[in-house]
N, C-alpha and C. Protein backbone atom coordinates (compact mmCIF):
# COMPACT_ATOMS: atom_id res chain seq x y z
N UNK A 1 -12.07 -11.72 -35.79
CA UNK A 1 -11.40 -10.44 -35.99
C UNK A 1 -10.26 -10.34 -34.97
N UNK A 2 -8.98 -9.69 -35.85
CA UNK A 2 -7.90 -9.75 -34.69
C UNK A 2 -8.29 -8.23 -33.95
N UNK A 3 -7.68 -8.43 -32.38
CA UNK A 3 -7.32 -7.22 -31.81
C UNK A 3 -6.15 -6.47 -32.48
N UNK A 4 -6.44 -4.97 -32.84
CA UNK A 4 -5.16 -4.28 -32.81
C UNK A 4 -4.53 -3.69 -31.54
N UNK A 5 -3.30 -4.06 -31.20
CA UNK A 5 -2.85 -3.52 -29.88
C UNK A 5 -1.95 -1.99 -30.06
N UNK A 6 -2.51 -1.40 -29.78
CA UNK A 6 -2.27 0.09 -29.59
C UNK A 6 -0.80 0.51 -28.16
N UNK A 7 -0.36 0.94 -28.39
CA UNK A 7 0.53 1.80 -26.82
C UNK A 7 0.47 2.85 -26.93
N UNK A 8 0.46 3.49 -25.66
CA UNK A 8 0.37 4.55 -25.87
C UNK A 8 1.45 6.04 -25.59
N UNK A 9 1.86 4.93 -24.97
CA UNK A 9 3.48 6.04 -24.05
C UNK A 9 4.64 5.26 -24.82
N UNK A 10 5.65 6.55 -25.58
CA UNK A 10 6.78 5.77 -25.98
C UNK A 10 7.78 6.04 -25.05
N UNK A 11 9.09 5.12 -25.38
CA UNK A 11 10.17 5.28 -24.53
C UNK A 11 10.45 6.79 -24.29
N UNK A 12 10.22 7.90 -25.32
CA UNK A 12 10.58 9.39 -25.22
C UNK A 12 9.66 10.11 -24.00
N UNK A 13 8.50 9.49 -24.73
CA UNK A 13 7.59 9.88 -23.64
C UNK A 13 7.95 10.02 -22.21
N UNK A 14 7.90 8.76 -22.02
CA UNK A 14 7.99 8.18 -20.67
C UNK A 14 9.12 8.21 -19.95
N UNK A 15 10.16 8.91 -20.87
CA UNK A 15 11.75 9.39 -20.41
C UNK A 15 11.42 10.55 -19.84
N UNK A 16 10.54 11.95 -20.69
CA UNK A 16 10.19 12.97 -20.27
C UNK A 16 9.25 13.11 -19.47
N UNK A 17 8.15 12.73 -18.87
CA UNK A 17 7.80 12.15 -18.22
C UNK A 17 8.38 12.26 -16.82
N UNK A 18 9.33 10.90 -16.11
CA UNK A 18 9.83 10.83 -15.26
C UNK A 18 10.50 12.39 -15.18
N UNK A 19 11.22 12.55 -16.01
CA UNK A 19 12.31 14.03 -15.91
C UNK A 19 11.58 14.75 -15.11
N UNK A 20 10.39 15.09 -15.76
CA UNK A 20 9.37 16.58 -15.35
C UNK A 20 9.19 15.96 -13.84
N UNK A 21 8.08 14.76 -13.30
CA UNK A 21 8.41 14.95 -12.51
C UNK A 21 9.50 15.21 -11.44
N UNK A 22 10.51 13.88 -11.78
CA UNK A 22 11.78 13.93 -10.50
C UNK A 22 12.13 15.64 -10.56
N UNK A 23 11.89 16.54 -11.41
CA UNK A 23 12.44 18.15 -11.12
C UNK A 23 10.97 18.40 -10.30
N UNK A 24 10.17 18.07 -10.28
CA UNK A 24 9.04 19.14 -9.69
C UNK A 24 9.63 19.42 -8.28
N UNK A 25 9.09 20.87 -7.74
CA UNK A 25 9.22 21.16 -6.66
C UNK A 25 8.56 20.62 -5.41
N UNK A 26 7.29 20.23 -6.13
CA UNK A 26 6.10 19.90 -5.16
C UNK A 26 6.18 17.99 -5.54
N UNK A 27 6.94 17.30 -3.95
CA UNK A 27 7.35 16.18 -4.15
C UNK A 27 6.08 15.42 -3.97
N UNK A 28 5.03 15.93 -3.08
CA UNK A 28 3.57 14.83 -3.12
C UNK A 28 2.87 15.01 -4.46
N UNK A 29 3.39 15.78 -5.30
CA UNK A 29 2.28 16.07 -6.03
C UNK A 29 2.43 15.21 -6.99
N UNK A 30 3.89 14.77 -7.39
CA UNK A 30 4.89 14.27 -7.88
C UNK A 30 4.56 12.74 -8.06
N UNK A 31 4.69 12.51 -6.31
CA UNK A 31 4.06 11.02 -6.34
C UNK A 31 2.90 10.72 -6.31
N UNK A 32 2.02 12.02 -6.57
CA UNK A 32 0.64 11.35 -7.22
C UNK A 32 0.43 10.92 -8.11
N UNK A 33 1.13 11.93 -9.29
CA UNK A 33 0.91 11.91 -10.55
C UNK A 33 1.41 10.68 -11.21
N UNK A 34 2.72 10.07 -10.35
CA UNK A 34 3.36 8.97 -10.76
C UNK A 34 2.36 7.63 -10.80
N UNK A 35 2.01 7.62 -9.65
CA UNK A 35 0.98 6.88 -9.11
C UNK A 35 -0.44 6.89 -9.81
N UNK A 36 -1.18 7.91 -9.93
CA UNK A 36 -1.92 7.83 -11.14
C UNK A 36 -1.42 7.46 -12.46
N UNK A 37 -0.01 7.84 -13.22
CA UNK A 37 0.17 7.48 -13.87
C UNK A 37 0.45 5.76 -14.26
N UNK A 38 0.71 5.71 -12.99
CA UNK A 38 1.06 3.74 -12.87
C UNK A 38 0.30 3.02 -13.12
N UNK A 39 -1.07 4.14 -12.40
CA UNK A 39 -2.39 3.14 -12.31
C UNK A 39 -3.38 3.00 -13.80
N UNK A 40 -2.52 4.53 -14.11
CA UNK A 40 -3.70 4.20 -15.82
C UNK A 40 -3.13 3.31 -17.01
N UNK A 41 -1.74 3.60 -16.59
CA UNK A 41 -1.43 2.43 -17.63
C UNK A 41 -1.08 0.95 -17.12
N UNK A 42 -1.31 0.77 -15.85
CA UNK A 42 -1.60 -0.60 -15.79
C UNK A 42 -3.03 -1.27 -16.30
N UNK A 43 -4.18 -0.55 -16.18
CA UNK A 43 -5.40 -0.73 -16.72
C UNK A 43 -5.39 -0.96 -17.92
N UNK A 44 -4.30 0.27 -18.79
CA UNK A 44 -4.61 0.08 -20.22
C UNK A 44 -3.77 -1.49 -20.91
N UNK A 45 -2.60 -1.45 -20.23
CA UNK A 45 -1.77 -2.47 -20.12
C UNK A 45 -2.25 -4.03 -19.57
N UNK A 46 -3.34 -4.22 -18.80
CA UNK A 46 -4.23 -5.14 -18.71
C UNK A 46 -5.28 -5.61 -19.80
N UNK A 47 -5.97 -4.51 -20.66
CA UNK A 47 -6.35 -4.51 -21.55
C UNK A 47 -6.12 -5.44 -22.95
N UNK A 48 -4.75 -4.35 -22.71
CA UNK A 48 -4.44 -4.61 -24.37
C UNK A 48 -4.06 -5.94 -24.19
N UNK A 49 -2.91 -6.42 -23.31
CA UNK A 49 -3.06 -7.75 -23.02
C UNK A 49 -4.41 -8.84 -22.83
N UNK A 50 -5.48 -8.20 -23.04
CA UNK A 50 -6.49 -8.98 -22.76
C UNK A 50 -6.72 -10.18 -21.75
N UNK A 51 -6.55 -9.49 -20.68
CA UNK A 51 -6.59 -10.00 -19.55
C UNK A 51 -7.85 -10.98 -18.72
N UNK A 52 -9.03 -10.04 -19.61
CA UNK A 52 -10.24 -10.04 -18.91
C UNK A 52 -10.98 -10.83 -20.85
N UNK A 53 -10.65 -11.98 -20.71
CA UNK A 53 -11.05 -12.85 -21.95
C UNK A 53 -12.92 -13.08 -21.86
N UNK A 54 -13.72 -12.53 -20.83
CA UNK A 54 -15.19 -12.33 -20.76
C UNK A 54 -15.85 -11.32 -21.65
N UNK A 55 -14.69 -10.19 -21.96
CA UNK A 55 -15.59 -8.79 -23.02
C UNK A 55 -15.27 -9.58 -24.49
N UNK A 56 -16.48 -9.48 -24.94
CA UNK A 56 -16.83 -9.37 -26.71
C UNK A 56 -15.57 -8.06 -27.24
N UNK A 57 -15.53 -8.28 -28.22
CA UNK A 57 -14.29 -7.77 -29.40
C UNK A 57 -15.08 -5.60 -29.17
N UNK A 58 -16.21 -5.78 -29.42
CA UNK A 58 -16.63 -4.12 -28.99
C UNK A 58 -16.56 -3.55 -27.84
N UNK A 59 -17.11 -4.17 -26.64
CA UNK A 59 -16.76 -3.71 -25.66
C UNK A 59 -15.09 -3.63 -25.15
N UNK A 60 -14.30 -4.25 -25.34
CA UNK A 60 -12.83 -4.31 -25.00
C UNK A 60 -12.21 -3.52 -25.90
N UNK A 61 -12.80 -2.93 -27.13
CA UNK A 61 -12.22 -1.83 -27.74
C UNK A 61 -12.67 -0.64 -27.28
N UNK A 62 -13.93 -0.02 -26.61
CA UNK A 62 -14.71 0.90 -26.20
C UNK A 62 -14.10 0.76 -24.70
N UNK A 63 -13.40 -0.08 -23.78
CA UNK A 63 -12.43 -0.17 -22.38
C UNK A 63 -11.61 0.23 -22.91
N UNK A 64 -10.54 -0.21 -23.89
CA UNK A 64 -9.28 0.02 -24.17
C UNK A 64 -9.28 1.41 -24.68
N UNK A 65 -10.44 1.90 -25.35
CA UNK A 65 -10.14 3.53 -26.17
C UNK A 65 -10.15 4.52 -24.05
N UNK A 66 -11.21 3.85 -23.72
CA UNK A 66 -11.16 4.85 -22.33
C UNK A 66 -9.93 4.97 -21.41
N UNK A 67 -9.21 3.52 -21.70
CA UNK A 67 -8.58 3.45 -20.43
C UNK A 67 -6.66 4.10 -21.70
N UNK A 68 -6.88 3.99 -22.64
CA UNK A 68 -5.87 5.45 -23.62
C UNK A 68 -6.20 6.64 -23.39
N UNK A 69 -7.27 7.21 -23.20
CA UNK A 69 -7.59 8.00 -22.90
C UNK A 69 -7.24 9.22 -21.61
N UNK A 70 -7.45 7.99 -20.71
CA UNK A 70 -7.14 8.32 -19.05
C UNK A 70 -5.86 8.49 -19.28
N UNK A 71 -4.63 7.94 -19.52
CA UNK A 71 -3.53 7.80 -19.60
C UNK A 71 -3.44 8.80 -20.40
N UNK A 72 -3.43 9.06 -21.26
CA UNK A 72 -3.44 10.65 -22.10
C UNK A 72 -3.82 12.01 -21.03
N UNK A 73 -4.75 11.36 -20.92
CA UNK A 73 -4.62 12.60 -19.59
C UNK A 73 -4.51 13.06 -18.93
N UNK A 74 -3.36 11.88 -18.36
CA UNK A 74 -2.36 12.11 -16.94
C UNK A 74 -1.13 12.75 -17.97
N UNK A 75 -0.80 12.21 -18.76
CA UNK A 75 0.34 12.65 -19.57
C UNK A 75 0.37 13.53 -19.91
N UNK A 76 -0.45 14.46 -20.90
CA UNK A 76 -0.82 16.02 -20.79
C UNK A 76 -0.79 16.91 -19.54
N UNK A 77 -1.44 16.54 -18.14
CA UNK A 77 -1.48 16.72 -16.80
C UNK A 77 0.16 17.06 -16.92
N UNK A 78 0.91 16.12 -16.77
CA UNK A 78 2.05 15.93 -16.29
C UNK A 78 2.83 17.16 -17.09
N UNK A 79 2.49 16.49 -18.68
CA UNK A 79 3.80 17.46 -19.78
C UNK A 79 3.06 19.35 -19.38
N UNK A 80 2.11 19.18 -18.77
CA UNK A 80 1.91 20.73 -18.50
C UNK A 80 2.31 21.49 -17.62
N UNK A 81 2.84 20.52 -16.52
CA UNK A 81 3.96 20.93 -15.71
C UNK A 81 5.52 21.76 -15.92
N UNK A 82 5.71 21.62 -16.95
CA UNK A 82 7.34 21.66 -17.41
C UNK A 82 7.30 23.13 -17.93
């Protein structure tokens, strides 16, 4: 069975995104969020690339739905800022 590879942030996204933060007022908060944001989609981005060739085809879809997930919910986090 093939993997389907999913993304989850588009270029619009991730244009608006940066915007919201670089305007925030609150500059640590800023580079948290960035920083969390870096970190969830490097995970998910490790994933989908299938990095970690040890998980069976279910488990690496049940990682990959969590680690979309996380990233969704820095992104919501973020777009709720604006």
């Amino acid at each position: 069975m093939t993997k389907k590879i999913e993304t989850y942030v588009e270029n619009n996204d991730l244009n608006e995104i940066m915007l919201i933060l670089e305007e925030l007022d609150d500059e640590k908060l800023a580079v948290e969020l960035l920083k969390e944001f870096n970190d969830k989609t490097k995970v998910h981005g490790q994933l989908i690339l299938d990095m970690n060739s040890n998980l069976d085809n279910e488990e690496w879809k049940v990682k990959c739905d969590k680690a979309r997930q996380d990233v969704e919910a820095v992104v919501q986090r973020i777009k709720s800022l604006k």
